[in-house]
PDB file of N, CA and C in Angstrom:
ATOM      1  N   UNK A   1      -0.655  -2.349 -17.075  1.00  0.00           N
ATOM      2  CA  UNK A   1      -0.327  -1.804 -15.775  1.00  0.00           C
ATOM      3  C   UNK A   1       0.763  -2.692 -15.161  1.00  0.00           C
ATOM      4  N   UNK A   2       2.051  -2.039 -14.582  1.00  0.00           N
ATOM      5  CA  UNK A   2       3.056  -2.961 -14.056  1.00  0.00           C
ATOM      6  C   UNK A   2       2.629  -2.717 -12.768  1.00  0.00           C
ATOM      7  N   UNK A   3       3.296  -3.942 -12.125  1.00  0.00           N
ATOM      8  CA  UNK A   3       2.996  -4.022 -10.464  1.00  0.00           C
ATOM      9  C   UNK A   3       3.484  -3.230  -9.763  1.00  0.00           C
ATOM     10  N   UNK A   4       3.871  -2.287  -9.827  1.00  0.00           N
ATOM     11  CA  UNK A   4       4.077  -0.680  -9.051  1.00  0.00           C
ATOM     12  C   UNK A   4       2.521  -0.003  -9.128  1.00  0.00           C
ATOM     13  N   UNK A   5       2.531   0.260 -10.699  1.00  0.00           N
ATOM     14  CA  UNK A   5       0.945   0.728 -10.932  1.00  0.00           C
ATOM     15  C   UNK A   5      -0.178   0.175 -10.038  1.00  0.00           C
ATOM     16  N   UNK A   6      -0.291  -1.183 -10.119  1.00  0.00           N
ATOM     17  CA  UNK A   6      -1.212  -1.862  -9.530  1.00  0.00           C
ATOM     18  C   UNK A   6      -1.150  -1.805  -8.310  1.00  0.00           C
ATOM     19  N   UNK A   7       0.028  -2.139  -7.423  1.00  0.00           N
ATOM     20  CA  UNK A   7       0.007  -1.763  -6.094  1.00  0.00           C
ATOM     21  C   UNK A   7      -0.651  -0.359  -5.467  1.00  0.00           C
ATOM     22  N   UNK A   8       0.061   0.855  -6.476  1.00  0.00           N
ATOM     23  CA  UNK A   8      -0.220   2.205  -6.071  1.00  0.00           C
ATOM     24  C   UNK A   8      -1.829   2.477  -6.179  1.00  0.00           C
ATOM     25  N   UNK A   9      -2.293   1.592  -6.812  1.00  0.00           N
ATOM     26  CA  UNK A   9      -3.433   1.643  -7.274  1.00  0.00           C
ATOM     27  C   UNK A   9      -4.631   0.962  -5.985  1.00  0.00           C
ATOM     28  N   UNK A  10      -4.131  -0.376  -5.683  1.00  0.00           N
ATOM     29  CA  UNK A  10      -4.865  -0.987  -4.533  1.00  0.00           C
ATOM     30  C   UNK A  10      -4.486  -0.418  -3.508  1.00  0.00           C
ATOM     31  N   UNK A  11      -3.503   0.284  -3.129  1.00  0.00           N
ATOM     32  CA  UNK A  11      -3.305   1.117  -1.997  1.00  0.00           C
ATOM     33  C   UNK A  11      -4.081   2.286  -1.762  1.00  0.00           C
ATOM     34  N   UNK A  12      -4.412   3.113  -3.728  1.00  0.00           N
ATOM     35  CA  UNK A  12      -4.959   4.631  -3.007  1.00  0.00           C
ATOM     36  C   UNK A  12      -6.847   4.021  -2.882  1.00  0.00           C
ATOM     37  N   UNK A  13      -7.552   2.870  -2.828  1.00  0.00           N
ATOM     38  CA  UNK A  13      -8.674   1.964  -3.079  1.00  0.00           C
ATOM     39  C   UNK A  13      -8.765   1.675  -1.731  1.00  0.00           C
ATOM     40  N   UNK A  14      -7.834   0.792  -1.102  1.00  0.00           N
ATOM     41  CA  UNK A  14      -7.908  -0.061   0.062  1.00  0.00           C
ATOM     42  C   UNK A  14      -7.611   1.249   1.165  1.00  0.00           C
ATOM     43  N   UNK A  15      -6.756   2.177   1.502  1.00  0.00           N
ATOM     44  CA  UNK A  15      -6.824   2.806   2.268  1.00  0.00           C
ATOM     45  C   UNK A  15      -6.732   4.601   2.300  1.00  0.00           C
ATOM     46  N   UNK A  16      -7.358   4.890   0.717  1.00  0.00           N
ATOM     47  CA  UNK A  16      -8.321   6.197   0.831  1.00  0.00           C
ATOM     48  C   UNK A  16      -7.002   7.137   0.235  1.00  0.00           C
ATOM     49  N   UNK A  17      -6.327   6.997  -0.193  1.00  0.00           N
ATOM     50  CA  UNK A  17      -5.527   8.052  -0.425  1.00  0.00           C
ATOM     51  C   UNK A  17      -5.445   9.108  -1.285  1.00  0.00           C
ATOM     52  N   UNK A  18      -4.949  10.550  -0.982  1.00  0.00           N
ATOM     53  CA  UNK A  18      -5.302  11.301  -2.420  1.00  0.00           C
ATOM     54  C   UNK A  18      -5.440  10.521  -3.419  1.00  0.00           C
ATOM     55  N   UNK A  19      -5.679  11.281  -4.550  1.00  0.00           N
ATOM     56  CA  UNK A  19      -5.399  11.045  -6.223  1.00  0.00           C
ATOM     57  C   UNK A  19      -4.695  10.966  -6.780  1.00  0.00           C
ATOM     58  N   UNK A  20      -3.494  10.933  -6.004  1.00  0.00           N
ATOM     59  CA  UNK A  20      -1.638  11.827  -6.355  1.00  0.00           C
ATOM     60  C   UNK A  20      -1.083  10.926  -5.690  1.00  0.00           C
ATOM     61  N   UNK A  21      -1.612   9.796  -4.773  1.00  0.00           N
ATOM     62  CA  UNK A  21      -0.813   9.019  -3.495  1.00  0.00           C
ATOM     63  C   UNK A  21      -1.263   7.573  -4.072  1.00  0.00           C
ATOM     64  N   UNK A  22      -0.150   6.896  -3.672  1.00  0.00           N
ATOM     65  CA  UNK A  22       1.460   7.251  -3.227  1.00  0.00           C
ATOM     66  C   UNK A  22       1.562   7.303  -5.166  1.00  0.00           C
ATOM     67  N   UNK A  23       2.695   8.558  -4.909  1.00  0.00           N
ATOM     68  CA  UNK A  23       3.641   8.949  -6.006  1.00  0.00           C
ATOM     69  C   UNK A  23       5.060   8.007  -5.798  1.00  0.00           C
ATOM     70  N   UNK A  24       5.471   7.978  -6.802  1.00  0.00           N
ATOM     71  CA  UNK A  24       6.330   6.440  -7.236  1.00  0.00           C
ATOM     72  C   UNK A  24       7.827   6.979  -5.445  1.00  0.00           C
ATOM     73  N   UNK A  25       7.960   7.851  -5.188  1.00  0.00           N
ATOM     74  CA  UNK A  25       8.905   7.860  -3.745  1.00  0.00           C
ATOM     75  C   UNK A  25       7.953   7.427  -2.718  1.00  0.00           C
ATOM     76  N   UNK A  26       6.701   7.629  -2.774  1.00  0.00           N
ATOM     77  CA  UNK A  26       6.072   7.466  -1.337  1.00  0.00           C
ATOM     78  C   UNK A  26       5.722   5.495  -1.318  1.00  0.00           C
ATOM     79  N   UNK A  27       5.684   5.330  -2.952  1.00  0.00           N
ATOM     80  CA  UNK A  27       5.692   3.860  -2.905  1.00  0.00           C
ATOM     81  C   UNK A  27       6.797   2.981  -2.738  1.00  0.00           C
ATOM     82  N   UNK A  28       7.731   3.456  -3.347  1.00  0.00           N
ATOM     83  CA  UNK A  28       8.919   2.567  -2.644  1.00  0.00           C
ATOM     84  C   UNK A  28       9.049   2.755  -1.122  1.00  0.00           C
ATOM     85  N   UNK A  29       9.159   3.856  -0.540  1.00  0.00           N
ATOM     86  CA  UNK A  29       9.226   3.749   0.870  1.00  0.00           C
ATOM     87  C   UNK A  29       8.072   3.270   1.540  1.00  0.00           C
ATOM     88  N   UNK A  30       6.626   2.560   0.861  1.00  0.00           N
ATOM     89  CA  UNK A  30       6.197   1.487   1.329  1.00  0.00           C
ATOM     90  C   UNK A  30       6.211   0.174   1.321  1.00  0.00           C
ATOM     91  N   UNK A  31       6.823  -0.023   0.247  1.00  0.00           N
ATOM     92  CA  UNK A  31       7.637  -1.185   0.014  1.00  0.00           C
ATOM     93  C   UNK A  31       8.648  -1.881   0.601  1.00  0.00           C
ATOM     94  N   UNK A  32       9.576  -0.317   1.014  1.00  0.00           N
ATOM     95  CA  UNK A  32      11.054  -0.653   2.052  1.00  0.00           C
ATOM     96  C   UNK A  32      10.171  -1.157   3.133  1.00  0.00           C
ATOM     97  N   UNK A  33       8.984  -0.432   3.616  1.00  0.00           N
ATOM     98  CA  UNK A  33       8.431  -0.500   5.060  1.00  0.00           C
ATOM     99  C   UNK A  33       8.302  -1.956   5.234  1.00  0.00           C
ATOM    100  N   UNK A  34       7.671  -2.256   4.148  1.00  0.00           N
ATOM    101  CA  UNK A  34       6.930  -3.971   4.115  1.00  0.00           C
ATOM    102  C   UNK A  34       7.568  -5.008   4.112  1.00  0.00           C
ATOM    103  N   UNK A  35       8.735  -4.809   3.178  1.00  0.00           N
ATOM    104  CA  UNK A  35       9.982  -5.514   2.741  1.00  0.00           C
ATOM    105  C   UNK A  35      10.575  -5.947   4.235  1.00  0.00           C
ATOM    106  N   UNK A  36      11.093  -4.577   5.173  1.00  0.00           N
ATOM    107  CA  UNK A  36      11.241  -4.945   5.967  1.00  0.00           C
ATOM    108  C   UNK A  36      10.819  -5.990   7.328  1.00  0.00           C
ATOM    109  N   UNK A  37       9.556  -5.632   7.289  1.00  0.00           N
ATOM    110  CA  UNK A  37       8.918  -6.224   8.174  1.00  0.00           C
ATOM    111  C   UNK A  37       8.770  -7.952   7.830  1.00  0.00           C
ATOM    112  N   UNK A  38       8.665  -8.058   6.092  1.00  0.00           N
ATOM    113  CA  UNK A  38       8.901  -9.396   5.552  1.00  0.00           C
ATOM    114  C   UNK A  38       9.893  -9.962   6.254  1.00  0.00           C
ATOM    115  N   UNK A  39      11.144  -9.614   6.226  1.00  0.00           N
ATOM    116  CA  UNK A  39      12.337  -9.742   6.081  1.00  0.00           C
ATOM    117  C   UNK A  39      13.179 -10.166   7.670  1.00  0.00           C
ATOM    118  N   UNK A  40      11.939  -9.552   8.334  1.00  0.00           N
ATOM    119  CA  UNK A  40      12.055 -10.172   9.862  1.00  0.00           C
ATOM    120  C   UNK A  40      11.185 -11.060  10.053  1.00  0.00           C
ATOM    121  N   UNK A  41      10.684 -11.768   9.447  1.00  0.00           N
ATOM    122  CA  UNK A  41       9.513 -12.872   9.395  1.00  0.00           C
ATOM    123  C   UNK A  41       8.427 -12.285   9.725  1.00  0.00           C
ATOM    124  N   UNK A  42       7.974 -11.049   9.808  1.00  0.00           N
ATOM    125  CA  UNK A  42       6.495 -10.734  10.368  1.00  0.00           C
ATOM    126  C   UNK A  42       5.564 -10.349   9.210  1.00  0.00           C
ATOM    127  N   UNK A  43       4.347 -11.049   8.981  1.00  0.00           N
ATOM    128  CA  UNK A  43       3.513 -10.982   8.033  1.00  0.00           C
ATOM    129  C   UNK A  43       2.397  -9.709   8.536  1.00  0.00           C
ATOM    130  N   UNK A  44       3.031  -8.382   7.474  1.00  0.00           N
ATOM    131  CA  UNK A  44       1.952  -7.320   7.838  1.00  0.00           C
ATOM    132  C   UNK A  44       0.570  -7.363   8.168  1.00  0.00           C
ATOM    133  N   UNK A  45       0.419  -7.424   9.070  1.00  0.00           N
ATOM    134  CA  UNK A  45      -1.368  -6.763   9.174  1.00  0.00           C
ATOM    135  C   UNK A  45      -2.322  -6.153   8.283  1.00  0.00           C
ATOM    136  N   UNK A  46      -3.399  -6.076   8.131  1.00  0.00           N
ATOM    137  CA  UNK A  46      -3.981  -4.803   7.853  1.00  0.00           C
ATOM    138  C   UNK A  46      -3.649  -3.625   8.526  1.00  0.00           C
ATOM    139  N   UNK A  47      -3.325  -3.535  10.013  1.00  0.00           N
ATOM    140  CA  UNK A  47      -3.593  -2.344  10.714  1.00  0.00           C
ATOM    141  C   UNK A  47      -1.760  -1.971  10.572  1.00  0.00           C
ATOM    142  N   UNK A  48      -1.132  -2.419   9.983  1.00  0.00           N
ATOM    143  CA  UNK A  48       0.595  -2.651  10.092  1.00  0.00           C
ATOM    144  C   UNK A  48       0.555  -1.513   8.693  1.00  0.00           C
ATOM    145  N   UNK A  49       0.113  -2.361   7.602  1.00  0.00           N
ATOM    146  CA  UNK A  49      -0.602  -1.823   6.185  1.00  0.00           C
ATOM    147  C   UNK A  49      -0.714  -0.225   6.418  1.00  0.00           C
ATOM    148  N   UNK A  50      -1.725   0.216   7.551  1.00  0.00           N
ATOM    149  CA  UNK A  50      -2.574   1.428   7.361  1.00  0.00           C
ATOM    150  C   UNK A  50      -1.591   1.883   7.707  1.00  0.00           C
ATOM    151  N   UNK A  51      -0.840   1.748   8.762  1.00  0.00           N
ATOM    152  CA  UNK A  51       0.414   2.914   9.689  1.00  0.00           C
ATOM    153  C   UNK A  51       1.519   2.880   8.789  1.00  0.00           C
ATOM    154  N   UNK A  52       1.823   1.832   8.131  1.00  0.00           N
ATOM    155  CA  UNK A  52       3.002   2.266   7.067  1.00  0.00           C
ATOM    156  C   UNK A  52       2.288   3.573   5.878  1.00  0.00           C
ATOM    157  N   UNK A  53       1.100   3.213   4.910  1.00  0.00           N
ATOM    158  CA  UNK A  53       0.707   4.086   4.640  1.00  0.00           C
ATOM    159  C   UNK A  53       0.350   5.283   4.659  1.00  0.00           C
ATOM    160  N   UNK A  54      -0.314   5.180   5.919  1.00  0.00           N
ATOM    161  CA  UNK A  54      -0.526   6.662   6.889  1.00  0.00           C
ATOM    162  C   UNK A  54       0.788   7.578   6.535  1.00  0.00           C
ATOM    163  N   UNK A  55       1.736   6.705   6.995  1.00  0.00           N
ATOM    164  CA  UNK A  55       3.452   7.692   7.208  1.00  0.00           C
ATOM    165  C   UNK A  55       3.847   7.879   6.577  1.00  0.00           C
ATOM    166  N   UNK A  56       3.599   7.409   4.836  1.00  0.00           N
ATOM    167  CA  UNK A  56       4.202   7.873   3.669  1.00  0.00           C
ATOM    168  C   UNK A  56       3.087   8.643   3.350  1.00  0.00           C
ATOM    169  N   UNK A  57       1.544   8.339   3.536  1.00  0.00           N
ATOM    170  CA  UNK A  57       0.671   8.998   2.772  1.00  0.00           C
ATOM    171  C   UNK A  57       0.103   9.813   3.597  1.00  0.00           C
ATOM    172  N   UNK A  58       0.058  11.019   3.592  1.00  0.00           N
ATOM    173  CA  UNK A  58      -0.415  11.629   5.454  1.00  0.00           C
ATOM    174  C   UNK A  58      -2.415  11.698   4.902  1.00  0.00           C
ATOM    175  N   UNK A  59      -2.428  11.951   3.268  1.00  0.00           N
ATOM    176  CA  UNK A  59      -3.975  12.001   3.068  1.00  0.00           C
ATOM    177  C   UNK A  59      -4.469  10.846   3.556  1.00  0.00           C
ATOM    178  N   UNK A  60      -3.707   9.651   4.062  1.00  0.00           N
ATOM    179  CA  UNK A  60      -4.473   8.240   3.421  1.00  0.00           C
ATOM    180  C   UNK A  60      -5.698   8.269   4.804  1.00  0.00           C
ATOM    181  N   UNK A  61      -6.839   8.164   4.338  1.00  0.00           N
ATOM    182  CA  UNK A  61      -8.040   8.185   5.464  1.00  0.00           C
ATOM    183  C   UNK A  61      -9.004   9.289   4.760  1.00  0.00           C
ATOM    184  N   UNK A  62      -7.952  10.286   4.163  1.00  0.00           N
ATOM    185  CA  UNK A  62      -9.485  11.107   3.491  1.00  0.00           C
ATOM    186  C   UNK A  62     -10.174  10.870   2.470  1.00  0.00           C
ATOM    187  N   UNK A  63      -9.769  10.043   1.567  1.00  0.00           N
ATOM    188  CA  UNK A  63     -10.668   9.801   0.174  1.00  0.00           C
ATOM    189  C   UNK A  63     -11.386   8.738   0.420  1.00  0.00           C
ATOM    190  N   UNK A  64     -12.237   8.261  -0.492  1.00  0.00           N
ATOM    191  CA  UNK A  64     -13.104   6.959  -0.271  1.00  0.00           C
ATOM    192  C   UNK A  64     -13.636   6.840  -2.027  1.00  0.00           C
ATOM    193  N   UNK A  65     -13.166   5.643  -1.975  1.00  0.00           N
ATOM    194  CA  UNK A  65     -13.404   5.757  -3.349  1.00  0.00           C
ATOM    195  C   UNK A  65     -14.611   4.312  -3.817  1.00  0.00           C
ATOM    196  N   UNK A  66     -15.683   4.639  -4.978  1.00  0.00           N
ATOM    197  CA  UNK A  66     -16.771   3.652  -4.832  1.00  0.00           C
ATOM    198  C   UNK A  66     -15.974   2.432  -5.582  1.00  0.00           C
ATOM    199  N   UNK A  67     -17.265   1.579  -5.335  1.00  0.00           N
ATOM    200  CA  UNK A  67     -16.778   0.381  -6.276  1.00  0.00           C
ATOM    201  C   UNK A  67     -16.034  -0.863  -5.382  1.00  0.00           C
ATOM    202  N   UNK A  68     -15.974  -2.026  -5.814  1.00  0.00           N
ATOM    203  CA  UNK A  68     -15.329  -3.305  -5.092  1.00  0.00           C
ATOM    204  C   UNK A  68     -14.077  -3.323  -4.541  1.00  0.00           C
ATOM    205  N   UNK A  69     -13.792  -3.529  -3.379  1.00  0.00           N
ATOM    206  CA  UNK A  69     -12.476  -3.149  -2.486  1.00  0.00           C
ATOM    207  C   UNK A  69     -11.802  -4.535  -3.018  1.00  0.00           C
ATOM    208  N   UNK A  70     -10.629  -4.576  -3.897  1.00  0.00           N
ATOM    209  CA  UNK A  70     -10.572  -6.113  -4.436  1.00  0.00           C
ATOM    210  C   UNK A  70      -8.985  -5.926  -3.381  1.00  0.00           C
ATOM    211  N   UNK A  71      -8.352  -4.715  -2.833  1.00  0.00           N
ATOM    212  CA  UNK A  71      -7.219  -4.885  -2.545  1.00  0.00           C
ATOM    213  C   UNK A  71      -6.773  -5.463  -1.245  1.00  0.00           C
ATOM    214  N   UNK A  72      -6.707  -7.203  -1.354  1.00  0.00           N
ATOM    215  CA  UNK A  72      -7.009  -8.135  -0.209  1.00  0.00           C
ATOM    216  C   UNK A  72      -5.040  -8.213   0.031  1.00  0.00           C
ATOM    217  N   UNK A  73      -5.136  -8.305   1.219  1.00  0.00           N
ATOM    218  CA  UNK A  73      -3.692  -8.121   2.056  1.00  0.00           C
ATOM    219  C   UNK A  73      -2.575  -8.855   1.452  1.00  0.00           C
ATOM    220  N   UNK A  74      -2.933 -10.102   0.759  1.00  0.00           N
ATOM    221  CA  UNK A  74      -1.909 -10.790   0.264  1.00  0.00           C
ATOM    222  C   UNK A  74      -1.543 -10.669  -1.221  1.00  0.00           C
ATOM    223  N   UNK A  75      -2.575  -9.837  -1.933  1.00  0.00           N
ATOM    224  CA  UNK A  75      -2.379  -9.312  -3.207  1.00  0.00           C
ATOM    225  C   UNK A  75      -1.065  -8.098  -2.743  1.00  0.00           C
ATOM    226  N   UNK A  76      -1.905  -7.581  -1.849  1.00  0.00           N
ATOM    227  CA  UNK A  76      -0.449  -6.024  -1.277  1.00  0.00           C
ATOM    228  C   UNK A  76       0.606  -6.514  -1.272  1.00  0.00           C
ATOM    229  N   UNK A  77       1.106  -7.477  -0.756  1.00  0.00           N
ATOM    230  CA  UNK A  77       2.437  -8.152  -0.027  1.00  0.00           C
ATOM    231  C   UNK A  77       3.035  -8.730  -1.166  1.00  0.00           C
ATOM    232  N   UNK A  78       2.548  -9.408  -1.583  1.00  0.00           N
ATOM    233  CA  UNK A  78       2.721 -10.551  -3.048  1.00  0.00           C
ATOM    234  C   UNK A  78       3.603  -8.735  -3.906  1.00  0.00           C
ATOM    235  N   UNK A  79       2.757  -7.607  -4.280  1.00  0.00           N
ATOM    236  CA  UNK A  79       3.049  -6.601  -4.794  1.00  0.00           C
ATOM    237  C   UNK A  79       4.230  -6.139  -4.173  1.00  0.00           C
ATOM    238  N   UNK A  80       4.278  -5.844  -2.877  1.00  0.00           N
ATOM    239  CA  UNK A  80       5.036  -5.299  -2.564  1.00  0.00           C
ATOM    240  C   UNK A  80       6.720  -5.598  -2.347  1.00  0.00           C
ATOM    241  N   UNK A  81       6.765  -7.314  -2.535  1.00  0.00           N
ATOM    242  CA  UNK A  81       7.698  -8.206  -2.042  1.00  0.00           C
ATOM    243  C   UNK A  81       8.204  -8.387  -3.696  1.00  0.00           C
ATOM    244  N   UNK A  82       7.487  -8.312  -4.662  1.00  0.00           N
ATOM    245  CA  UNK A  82       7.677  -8.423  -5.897  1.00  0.00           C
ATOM    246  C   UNK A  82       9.535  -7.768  -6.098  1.00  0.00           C
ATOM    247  N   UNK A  83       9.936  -8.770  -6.855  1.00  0.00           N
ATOM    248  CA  UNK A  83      11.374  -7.994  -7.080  1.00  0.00           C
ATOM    249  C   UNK A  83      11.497  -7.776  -8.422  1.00  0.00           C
TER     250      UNK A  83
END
């Protein structure tokens, strides 16, 4: 699994997203989101996290998926900042 996979992966885990979400456009434009916010020195939130997601992923809130939530905020960022 490359770190796109894995990200897309702790994202549709950590904040519920279809089965289909994020598809490789809805993940880069969470990436740009994050990148950015890096990039002005501000270290995303969780709740920063959900509203970028939310806006690429409009499902993200309806799924729930079982099993250990391993996708901890700085694994996301670390992923997402990845070049």
């Amino acid at each position: 699994m490359n770190s796109d996979q894995e990200l897309a992966h702790k994202i549709k885990i950590k904040f519920g997203t279809s089965p289909n979400e994020p598809n490789w456009q809805q993940l880069e434009n969470i990436k740009r989101d994050v990148q950015a916010l890096v990039a002005k020195g501000i270290t995303p939130t969780e709740k920063d996290w959900a509203e970028i997601v939310k806006r690429h992923c409009p499902d993200a809130g309806s799924y729930i998926y079982k099993g250990a939530d391993t996708a901890d905020l700085i694994t996301l960022m670390q992923l997402a900042t990845k070049k």
